[in-house]
N, C-alpha and C. Protein backbone atom coordinates (compact mmCIF):
# COMPACT_ATOMS: atom_id res chain seq x y z
N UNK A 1 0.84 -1.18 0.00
CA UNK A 1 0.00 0.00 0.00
C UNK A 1 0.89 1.24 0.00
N UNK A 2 0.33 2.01 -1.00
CA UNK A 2 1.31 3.42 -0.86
C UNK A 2 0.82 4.12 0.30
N UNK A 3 1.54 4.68 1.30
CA UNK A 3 0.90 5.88 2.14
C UNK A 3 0.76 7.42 1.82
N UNK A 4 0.12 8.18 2.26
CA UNK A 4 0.01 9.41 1.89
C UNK A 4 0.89 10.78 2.97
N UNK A 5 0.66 9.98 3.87
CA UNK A 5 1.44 11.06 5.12
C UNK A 5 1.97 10.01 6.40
N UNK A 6 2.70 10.30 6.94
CA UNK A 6 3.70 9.77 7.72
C UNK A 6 2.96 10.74 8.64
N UNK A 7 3.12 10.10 10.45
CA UNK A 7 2.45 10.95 11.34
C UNK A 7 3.30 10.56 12.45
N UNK A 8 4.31 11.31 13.02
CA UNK A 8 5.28 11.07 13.97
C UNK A 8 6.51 11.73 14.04
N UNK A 9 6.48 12.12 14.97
CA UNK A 9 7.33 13.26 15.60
C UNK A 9 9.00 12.12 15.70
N UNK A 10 8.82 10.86 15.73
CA UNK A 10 10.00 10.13 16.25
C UNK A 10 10.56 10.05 14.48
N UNK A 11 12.09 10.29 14.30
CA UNK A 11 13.13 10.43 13.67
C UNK A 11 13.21 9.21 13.17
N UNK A 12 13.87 8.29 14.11
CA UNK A 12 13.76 6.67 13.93
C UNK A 12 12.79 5.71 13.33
N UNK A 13 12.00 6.19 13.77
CA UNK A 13 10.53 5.39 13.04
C UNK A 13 10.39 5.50 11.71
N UNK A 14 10.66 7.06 11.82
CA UNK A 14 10.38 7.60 9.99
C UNK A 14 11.68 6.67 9.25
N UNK A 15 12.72 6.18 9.64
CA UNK A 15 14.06 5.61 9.16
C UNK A 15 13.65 4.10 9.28
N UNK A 16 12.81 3.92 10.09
CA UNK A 16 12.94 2.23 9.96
C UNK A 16 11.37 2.16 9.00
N UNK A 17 10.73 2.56 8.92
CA UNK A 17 9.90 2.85 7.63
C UNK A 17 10.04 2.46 6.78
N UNK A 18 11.31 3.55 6.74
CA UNK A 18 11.71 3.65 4.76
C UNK A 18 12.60 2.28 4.38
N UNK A 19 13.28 1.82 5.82
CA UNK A 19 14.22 0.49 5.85
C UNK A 19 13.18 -0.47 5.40
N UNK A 20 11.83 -0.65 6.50
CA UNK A 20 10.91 -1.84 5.71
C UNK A 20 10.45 -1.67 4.71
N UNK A 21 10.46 -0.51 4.01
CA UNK A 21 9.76 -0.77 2.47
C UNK A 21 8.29 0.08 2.92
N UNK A 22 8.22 0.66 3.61
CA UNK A 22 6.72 0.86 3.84
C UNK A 22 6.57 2.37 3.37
N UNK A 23 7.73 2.72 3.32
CA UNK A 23 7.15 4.19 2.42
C UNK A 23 8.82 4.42 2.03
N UNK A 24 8.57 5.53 1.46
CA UNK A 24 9.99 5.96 0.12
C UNK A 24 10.51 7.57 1.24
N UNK A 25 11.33 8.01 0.61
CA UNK A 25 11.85 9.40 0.42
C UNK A 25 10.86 10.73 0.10
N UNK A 26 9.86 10.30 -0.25
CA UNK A 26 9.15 10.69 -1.05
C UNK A 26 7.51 11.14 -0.35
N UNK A 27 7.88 10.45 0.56
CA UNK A 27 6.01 10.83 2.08
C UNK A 27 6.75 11.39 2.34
N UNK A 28 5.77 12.29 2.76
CA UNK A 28 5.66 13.42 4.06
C UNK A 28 5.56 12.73 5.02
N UNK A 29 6.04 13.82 5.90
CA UNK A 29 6.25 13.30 7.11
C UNK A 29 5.43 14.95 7.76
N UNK A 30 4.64 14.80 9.12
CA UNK A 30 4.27 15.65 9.87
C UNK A 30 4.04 14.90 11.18
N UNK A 31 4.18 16.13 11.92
CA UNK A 31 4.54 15.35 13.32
C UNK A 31 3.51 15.94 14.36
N UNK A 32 2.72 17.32 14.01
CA UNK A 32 1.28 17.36 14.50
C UNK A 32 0.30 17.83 13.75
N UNK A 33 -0.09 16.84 12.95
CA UNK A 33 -1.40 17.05 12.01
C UNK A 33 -2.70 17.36 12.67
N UNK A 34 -2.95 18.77 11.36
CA UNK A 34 -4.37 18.89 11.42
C UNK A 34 -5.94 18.03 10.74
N UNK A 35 -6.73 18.37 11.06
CA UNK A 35 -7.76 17.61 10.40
C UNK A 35 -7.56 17.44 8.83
N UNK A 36 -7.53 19.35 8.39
CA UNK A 36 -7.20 19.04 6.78
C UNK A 36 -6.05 18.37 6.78
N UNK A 37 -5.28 18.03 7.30
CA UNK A 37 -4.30 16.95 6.65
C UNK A 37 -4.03 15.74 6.67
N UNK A 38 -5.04 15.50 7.26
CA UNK A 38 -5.49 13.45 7.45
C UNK A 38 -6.68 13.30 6.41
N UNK A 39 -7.04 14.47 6.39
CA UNK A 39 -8.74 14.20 5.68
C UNK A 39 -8.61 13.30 4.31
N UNK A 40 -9.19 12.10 4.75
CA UNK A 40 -9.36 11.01 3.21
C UNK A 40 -7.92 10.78 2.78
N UNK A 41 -7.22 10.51 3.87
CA UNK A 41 -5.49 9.96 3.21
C UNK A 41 -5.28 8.76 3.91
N UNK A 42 -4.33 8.13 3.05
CA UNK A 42 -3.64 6.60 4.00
C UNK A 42 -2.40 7.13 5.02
N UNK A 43 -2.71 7.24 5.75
CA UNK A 43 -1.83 7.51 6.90
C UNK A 43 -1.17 6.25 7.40
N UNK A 44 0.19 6.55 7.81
CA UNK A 44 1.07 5.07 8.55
C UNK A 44 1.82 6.08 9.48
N UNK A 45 1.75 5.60 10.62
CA UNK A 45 2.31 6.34 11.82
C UNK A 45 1.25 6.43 13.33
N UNK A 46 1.15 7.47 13.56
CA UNK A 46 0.58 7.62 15.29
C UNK A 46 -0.30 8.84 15.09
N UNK A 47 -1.95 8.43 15.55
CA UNK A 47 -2.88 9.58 15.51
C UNK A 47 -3.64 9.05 16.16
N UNK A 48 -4.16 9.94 17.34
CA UNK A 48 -5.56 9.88 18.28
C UNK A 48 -6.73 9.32 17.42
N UNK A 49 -7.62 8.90 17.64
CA UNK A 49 -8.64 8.21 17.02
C UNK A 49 -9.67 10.19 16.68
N UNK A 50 -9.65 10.64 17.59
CA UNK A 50 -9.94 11.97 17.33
C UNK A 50 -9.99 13.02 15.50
N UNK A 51 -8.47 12.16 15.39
CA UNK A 51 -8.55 12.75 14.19
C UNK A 51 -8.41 11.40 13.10
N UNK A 52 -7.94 10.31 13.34
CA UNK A 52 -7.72 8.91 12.74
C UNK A 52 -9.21 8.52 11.91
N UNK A 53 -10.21 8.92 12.52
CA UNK A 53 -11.96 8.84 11.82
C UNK A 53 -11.54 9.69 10.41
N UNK A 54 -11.05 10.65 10.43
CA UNK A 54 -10.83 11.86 9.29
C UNK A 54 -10.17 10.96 7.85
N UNK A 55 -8.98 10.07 8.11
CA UNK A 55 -8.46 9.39 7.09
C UNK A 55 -9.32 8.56 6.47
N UNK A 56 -8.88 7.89 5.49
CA UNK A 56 -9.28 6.82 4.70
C UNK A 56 -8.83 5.84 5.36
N UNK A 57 -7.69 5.41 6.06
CA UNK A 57 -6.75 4.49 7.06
C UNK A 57 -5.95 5.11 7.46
N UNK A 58 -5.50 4.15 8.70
CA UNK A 58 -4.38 4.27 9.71
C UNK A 58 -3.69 3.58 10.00
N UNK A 59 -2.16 2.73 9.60
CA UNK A 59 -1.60 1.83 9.93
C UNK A 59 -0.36 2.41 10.68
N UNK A 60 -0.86 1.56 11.53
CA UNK A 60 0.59 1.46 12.74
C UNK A 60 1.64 0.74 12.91
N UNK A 61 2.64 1.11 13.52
CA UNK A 61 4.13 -0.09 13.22
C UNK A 61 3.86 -0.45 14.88
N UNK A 62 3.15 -1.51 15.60
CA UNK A 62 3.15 -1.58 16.98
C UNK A 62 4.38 -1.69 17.55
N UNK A 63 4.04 -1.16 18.33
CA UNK A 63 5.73 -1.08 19.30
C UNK A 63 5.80 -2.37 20.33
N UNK A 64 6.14 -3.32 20.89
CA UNK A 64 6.33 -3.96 22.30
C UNK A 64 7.47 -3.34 23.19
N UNK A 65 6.79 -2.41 23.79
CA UNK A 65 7.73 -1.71 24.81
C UNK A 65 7.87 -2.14 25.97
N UNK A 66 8.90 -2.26 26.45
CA UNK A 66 9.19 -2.61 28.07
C UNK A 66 9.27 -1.23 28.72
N UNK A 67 9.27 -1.25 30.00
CA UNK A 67 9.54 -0.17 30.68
C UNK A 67 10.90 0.87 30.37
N UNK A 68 11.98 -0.06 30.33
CA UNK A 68 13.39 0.66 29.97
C UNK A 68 13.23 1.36 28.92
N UNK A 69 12.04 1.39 27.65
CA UNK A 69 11.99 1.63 26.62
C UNK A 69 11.28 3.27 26.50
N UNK A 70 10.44 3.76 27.54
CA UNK A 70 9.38 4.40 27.67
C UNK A 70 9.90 6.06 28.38
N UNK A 71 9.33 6.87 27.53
CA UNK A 71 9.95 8.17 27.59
C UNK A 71 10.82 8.45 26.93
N UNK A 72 11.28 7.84 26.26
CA UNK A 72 12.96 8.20 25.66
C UNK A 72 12.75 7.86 23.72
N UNK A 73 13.50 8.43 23.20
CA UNK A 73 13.31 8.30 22.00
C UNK A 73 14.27 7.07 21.46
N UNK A 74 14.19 6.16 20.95
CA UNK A 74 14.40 4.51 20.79
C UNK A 74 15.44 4.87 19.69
N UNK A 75 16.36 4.35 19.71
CA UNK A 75 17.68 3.99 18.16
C UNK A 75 16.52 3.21 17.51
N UNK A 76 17.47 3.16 16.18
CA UNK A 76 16.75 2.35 14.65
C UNK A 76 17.39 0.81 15.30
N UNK A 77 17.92 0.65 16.01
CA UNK A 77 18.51 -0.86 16.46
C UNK A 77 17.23 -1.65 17.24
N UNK A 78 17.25 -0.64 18.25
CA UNK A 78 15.81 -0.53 19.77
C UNK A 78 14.61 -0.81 18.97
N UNK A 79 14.41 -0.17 17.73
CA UNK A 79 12.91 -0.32 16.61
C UNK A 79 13.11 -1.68 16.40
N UNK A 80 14.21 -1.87 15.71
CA UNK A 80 14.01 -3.01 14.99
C UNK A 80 13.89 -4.36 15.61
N UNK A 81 14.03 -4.22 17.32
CA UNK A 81 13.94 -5.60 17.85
C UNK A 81 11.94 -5.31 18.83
N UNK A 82 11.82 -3.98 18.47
CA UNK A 82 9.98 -3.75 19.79
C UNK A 82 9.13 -4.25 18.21
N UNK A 83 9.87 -3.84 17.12
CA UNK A 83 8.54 -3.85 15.96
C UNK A 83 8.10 -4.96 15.94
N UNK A 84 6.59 -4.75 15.87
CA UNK A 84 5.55 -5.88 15.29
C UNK A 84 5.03 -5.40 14.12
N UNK A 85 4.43 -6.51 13.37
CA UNK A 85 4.02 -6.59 12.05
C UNK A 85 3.16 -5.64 11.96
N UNK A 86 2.97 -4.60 10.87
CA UNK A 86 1.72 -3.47 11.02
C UNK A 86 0.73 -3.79 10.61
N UNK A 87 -0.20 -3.00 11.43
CA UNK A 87 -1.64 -3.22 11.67
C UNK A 87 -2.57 -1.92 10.86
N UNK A 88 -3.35 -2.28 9.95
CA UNK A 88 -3.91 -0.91 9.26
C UNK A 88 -5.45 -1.07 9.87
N UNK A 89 -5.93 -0.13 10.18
CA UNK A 89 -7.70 0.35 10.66
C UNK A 89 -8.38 1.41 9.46
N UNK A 90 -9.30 1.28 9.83
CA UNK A 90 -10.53 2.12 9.27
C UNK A 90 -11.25 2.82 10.52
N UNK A 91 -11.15 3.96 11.16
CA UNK A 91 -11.74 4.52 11.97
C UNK A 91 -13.28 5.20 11.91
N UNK A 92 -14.22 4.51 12.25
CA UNK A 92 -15.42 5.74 12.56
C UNK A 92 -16.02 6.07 13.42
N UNK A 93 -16.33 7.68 13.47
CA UNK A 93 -17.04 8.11 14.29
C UNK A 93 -18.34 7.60 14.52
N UNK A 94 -18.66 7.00 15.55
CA UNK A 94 -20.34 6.58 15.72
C UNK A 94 -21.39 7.23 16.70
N UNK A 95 -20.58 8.49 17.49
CA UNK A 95 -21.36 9.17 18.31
C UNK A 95 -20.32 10.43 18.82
N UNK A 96 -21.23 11.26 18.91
CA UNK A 96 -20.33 12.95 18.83
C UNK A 96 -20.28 14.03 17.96
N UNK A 97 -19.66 14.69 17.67
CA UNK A 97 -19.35 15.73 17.05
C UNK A 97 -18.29 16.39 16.07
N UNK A 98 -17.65 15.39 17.14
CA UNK A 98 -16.00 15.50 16.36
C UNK A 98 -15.67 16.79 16.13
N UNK A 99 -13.96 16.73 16.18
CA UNK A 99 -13.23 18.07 16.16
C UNK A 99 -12.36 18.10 15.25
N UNK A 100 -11.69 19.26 14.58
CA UNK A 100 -10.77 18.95 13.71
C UNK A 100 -9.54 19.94 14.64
């Protein structure tokens, strides 16, 4: 699947990404998106369900974090042994108002 926007503030992630093949040189990358900029795109990265309803999808690279892991920003080494296989969603709103 091609993605449309990359959503993550972490450096590393965006690098072990492009290492799995899951996106190019070539995505954007933003690290606090607005509504218009999820709206109806394939997103791969990290977004509140808040605005995650707004995309077309959302796939995530799950992390398995231990405690030692948490708060701190992880090496491309540290990624490559927490990553799990990614997981893509379809988010909808089913009650509310929603915000952008």
């Amino acid at each position: 699947m091609k993605y449309d926007l990359v959503v993550t503030r972490h450096i590393s992630l965006v690098q072990y990404m492009r290492e799995m093949g899951y996106i190019d040189s070539s995505t954007p990358v933003c690290a606090h998106p607005k509504g218009k900029d999820v709206r109806g795109k394939r997103l791969i990265g990290v977004l509140p369900n808040s605005l995650a309803y707004l995309a077309e999808s959302i796939t995530e690279v799950p992390l398995k974090l231990e405690p030692k892991h948490r708060g701190r920003e992880l090496t491309i080494a540290e990624l490559r042994e927490v990553a799990l296989p990614i997981a893509t969603y379809k988010v909808v709103l089913v009650n509310g108002w929603g915000k952008e």
